[in-house]
N, C-alpha and C. Protein backbone atom coordinates (compact mmCIF):
# COMPACT_ATOMS: atom_id res chain seq x y z
N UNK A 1 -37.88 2.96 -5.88
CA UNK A 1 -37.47 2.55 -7.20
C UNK A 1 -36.10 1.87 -7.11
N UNK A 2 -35.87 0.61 -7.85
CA UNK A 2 -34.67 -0.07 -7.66
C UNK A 2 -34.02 0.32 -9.10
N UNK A 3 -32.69 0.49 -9.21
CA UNK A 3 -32.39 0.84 -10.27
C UNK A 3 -31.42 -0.40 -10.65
N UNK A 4 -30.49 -0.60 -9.39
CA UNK A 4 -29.69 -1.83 -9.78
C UNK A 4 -29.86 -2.45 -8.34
N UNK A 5 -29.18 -3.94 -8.41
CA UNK A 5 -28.86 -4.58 -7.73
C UNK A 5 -27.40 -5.04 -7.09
N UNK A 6 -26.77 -4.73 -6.09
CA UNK A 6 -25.99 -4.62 -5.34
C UNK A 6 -25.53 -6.51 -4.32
N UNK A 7 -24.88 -7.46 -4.95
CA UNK A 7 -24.64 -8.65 -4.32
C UNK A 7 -23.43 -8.97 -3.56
N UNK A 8 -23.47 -8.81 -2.69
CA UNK A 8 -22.47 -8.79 -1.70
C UNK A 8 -22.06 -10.53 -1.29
N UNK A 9 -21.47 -11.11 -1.39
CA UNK A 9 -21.32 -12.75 -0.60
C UNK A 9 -22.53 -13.31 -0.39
N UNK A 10 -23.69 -13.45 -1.50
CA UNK A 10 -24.66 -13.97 -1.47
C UNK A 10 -25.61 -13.02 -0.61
N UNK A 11 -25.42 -11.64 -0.25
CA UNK A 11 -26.73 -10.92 -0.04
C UNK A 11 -26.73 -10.08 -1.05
N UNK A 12 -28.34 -9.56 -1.58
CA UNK A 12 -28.69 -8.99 -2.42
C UNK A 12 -29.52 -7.88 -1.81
N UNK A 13 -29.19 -6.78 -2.39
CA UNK A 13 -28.76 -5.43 -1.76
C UNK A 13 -29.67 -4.68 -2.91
N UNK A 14 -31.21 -3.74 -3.03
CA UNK A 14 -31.51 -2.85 -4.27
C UNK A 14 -30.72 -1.58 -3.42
N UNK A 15 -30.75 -0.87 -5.13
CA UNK A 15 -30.61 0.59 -4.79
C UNK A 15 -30.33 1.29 -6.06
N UNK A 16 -30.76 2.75 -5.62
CA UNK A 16 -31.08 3.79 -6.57
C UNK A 16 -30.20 4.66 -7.22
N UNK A 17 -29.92 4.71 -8.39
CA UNK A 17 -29.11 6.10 -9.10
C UNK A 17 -29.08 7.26 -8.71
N UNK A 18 -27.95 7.69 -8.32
CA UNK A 18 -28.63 9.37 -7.53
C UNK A 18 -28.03 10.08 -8.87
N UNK A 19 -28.92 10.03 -9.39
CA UNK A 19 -28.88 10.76 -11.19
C UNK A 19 -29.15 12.10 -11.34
N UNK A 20 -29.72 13.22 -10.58
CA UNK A 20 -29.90 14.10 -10.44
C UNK A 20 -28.76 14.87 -10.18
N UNK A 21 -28.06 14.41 -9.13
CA UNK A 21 -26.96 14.69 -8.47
C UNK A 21 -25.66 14.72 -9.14
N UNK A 22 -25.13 13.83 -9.48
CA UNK A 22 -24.55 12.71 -10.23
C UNK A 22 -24.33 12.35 -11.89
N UNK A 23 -25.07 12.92 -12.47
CA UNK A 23 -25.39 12.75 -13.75
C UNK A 23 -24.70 11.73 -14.90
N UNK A 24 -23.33 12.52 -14.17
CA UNK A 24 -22.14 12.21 -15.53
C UNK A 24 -21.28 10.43 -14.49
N UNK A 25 -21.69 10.75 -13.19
CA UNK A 25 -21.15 9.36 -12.61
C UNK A 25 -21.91 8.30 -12.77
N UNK A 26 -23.36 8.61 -12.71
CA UNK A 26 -24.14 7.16 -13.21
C UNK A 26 -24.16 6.73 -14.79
N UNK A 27 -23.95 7.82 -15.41
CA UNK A 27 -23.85 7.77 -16.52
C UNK A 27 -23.08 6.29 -17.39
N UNK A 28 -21.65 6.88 -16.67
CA UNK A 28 -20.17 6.09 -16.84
C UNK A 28 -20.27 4.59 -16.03
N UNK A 29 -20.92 4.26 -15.03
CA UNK A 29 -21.33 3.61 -14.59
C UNK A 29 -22.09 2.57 -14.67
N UNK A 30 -23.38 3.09 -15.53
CA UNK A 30 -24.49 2.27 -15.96
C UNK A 30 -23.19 1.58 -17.38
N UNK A 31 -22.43 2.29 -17.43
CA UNK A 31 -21.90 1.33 -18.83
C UNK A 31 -21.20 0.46 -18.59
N UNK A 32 -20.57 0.27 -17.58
CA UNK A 32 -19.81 -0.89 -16.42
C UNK A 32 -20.38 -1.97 -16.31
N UNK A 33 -21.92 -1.81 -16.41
CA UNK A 33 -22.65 -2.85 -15.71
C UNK A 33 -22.71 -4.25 -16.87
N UNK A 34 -22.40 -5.44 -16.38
CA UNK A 34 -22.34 -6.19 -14.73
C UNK A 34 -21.24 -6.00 -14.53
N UNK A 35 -20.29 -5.05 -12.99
CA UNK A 35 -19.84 -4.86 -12.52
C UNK A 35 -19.24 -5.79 -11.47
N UNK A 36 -18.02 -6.82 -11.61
CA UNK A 36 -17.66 -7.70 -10.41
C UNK A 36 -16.55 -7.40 -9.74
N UNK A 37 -16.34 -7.72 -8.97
CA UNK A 37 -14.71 -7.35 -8.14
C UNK A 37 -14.92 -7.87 -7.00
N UNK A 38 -13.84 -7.58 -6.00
CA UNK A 38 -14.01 -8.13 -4.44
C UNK A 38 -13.86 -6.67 -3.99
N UNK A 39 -14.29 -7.02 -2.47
CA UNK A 39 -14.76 -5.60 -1.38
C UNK A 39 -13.20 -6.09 -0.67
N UNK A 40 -12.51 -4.97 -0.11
CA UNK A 40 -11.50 -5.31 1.27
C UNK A 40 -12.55 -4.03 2.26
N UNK A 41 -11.85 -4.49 3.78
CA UNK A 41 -12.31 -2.90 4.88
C UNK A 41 -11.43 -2.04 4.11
N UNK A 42 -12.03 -0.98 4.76
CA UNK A 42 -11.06 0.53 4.42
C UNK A 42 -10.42 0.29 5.38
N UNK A 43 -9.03 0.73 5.28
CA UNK A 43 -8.12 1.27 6.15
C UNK A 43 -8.07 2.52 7.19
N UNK A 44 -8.79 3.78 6.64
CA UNK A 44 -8.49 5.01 7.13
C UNK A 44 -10.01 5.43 7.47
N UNK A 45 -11.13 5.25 6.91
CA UNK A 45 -12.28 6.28 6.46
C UNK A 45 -13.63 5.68 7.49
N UNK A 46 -13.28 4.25 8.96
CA UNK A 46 -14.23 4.01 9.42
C UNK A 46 -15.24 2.62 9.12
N UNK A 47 -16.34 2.69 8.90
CA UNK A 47 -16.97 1.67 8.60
C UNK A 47 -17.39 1.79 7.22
N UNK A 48 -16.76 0.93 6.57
CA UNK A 48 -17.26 1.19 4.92
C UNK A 48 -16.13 0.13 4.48
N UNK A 49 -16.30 -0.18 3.46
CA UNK A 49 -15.61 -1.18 2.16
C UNK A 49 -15.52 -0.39 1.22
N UNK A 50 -14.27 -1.01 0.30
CA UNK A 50 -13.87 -0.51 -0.77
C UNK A 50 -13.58 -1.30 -1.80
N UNK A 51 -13.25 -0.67 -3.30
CA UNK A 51 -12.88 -1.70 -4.03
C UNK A 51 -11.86 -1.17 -4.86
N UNK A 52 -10.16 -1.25 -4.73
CA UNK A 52 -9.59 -0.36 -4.91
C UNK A 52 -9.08 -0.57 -6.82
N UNK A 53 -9.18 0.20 -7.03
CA UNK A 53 -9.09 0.53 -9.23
C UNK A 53 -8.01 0.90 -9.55
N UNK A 54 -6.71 1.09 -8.83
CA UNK A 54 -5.70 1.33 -8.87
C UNK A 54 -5.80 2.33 -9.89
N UNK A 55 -5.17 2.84 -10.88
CA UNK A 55 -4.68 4.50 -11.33
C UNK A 55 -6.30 3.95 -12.71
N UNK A 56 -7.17 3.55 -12.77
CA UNK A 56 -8.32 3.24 -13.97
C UNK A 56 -8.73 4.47 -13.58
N UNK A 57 -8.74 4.93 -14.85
CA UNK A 57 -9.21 6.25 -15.46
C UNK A 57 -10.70 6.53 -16.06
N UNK A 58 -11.74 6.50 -15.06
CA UNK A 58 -13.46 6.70 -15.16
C UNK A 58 -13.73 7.28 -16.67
N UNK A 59 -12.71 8.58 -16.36
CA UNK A 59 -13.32 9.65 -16.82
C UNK A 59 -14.67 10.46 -16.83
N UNK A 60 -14.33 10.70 -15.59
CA UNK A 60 -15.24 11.60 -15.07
C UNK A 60 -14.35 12.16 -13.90
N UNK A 61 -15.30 13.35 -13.68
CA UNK A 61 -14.58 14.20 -12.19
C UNK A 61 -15.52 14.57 -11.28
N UNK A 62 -15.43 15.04 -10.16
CA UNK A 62 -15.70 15.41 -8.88
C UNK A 62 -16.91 15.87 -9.08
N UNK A 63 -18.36 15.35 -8.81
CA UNK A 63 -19.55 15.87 -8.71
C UNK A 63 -20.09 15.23 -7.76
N UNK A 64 -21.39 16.09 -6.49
CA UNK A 64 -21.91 15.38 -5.80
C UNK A 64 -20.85 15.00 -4.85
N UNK A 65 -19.82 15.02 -4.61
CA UNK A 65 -18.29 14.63 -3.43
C UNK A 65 -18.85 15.14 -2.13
N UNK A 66 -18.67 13.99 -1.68
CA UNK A 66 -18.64 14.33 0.27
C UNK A 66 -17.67 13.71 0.67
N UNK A 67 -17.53 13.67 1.91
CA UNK A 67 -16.34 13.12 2.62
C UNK A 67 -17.06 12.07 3.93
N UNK A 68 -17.83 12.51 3.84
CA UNK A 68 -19.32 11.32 4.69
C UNK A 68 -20.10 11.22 4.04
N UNK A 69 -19.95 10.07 3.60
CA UNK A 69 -21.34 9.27 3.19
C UNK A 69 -21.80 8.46 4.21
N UNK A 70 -23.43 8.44 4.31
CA UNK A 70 -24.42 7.86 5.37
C UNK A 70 -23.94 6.31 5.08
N UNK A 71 -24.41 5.49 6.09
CA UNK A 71 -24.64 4.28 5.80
C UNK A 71 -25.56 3.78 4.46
N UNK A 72 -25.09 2.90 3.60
CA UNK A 72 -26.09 2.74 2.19
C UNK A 72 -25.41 3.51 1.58
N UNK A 73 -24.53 4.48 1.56
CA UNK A 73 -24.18 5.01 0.31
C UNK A 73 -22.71 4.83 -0.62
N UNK A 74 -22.50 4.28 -1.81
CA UNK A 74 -21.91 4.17 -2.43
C UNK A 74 -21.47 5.25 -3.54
N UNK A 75 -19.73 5.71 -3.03
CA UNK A 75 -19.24 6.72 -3.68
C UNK A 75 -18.24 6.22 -4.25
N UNK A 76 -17.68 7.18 -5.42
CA UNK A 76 -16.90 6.27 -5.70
C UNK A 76 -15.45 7.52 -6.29
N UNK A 77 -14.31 7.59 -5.66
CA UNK A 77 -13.38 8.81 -6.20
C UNK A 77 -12.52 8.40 -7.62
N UNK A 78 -12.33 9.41 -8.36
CA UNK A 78 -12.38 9.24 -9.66
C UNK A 78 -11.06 9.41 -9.89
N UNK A 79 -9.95 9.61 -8.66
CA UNK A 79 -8.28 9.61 -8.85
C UNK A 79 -7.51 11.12 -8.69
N UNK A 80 -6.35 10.77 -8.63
CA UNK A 80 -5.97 12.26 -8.30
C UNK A 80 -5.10 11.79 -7.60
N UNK A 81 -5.29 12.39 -5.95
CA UNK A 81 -4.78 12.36 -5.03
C UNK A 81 -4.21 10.99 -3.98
N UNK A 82 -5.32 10.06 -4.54
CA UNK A 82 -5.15 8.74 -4.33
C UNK A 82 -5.65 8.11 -5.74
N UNK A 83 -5.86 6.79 -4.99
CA UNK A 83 -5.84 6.09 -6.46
C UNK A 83 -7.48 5.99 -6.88
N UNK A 84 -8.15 5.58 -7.84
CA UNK A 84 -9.76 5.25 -8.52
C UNK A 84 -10.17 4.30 -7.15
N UNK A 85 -11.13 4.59 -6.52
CA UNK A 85 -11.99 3.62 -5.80
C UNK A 85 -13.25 3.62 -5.60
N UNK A 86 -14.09 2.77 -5.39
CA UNK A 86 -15.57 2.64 -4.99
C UNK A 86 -15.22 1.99 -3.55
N UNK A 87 -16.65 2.79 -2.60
CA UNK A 87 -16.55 2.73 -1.48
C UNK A 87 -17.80 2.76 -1.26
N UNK A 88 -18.20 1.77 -0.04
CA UNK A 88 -19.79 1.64 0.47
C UNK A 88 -19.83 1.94 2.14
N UNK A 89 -20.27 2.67 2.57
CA UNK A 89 -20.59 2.87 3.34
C UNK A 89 -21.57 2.27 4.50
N UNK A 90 -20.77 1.19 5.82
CA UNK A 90 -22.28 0.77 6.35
C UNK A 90 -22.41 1.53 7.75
N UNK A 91 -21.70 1.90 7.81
CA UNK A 91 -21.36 2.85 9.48
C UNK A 91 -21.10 4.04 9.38
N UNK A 92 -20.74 5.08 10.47
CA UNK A 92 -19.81 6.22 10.51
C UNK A 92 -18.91 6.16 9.78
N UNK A 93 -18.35 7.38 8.81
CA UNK A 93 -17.66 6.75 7.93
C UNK A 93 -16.90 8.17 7.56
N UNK A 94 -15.44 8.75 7.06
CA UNK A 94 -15.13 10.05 7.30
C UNK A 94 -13.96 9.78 5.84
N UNK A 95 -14.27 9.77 4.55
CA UNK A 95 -13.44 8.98 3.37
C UNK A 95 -12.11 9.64 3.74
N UNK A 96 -10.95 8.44 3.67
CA UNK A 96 -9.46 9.14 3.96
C UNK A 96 -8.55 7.98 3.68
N UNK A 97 -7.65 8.80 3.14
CA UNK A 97 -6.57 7.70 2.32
C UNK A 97 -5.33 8.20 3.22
N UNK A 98 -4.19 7.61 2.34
CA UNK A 98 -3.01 7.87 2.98
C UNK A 98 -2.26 8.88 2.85
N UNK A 99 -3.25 9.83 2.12
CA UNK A 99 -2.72 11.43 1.34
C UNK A 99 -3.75 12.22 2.39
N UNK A 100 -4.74 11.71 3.13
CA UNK A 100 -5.72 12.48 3.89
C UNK A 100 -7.22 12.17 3.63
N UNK A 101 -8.14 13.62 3.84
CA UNK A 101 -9.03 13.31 3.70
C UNK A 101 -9.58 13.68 2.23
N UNK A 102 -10.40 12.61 1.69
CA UNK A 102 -10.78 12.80 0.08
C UNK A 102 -12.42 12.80 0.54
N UNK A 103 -12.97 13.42 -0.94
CA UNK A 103 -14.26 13.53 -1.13
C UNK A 103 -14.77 12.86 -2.75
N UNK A 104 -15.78 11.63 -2.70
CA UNK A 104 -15.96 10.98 -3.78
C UNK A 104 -17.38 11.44 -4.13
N UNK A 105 -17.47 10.78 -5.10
CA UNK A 105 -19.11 10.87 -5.66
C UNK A 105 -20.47 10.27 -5.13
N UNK A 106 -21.13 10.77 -4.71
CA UNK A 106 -22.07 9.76 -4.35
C UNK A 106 -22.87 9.75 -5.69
N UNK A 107 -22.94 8.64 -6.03
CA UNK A 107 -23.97 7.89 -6.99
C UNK A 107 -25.15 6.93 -7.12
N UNK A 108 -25.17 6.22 -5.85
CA UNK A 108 -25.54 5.32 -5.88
C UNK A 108 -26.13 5.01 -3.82
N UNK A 109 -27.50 4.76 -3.57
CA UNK A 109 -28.04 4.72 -2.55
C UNK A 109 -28.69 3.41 -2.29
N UNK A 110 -28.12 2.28 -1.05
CA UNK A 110 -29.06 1.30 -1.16
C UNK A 110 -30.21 1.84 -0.24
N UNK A 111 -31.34 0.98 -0.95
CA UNK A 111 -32.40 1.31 -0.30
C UNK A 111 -32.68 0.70 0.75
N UNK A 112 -32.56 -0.33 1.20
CA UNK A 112 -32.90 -1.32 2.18
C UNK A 112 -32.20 -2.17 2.61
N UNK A 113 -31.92 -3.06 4.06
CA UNK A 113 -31.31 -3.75 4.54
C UNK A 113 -29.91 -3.42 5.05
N UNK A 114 -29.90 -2.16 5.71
CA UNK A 114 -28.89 -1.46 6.34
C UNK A 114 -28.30 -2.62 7.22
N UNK A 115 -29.09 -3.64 7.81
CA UNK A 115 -28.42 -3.97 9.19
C UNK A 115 -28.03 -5.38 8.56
N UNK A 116 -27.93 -5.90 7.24
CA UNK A 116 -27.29 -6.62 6.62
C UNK A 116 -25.74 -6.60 6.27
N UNK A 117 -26.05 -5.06 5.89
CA UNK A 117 -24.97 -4.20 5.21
C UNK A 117 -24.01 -4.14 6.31
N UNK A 118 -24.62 -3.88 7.76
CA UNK A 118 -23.49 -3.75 8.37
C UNK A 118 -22.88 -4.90 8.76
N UNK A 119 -24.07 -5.84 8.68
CA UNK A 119 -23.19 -7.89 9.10
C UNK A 119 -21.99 -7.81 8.03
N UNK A 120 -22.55 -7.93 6.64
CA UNK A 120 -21.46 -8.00 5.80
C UNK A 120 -19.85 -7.09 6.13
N UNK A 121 -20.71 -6.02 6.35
CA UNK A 121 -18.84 -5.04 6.35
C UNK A 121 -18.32 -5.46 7.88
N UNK A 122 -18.67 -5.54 9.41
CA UNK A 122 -18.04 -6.33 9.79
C UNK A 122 -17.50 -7.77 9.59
N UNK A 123 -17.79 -8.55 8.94
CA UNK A 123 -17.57 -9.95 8.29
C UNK A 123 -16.28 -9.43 7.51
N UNK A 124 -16.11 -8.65 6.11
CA UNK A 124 -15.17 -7.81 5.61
C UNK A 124 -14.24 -8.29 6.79
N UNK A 125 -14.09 -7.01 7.61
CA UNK A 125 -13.45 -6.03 8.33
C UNK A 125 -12.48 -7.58 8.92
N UNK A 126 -13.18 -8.97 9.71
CA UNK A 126 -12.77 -9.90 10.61
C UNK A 126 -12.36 -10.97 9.90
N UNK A 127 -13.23 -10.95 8.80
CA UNK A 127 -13.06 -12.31 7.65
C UNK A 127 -12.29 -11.95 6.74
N UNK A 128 -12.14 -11.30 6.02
CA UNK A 128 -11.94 -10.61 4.43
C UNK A 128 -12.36 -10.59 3.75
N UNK A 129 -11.88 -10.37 2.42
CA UNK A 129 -12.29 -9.67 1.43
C UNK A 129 -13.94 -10.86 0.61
N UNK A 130 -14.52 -10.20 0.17
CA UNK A 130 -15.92 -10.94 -0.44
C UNK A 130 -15.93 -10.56 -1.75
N UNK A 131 -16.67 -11.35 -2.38
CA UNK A 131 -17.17 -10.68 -3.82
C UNK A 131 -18.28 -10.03 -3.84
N UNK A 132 -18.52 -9.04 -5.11
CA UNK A 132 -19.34 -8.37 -5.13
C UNK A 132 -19.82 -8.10 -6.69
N UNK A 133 -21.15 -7.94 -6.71
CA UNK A 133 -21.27 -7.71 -8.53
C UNK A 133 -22.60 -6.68 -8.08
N UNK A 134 -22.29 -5.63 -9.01
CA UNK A 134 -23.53 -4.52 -9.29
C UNK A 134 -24.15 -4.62 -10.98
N UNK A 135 -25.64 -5.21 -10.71
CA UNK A 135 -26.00 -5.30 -12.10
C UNK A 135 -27.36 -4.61 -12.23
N UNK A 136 -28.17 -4.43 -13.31
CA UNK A 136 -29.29 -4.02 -13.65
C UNK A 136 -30.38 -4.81 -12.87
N UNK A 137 -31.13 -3.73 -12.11
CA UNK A 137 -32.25 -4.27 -10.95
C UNK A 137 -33.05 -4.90 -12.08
């Protein structure tokens, strides 16, 4: 099931609401949508991109939080300790800022085209920063 669509620098990416999990983060989320910004690499947390929200206030808190998310998974921390960010995961990945290690939300799972995901986030990582928009699949 595709719930939204995930566009990275002209690749198009489905994936699923982890709504079960998650409830109150897809929630806040789905109201975002169409969602644009640019991706930078992470600094601290491995293979993954981010999109940093500086002190934006979700409103919402800590549900569903890991500190590894798999490749495909998009979490996103809701502030505190560091600042609001969404983070995608295409590699090994261990979330950590400059305060340590944090744990975000997972909300959001792509379904397919992992080995895209990882062209793009090395591209990130060598090239820089890309655009990105999350809208209704």
């Amino acid at each position: 099931m595709t719930d939204i669509e995930i566009e990275i620098a002209g690749e198009v990416f489905q994936a699923r609401f982890e709504d079960q999990d998650a409830p109150q983060t897809c929630a806040r989320f789905r109201e975002l949508l169409p969602f644009s910004d640019r991706i930078i690499h992470v600094r601290w947390s491995g293979e993954a991109c981010w999109i940093p929200m500086g002190d934006r206030d979700l409103g919402i808190g800590h549900e569903n939080a890991t500190s590894h998310p798999a490749p495909g998974h998009v979490i996103v921390y809701p502030g505190g300790v560091s600042e609001t960010e969404i983070l995608i995961a295409y590699g090994p990945c261990c979330f950590s800022s400059k305060a340590g290690q944090l744990a975000g939300n997972h909300f959001l799972t792509i379904t397919g085209g992992l080995d895209r995901l990882a062209k793009i986030g090395r591209s990130v990582l060598w090239d820089g920063a890309k655009n990105i928009t999350f809208r209704k699949g």
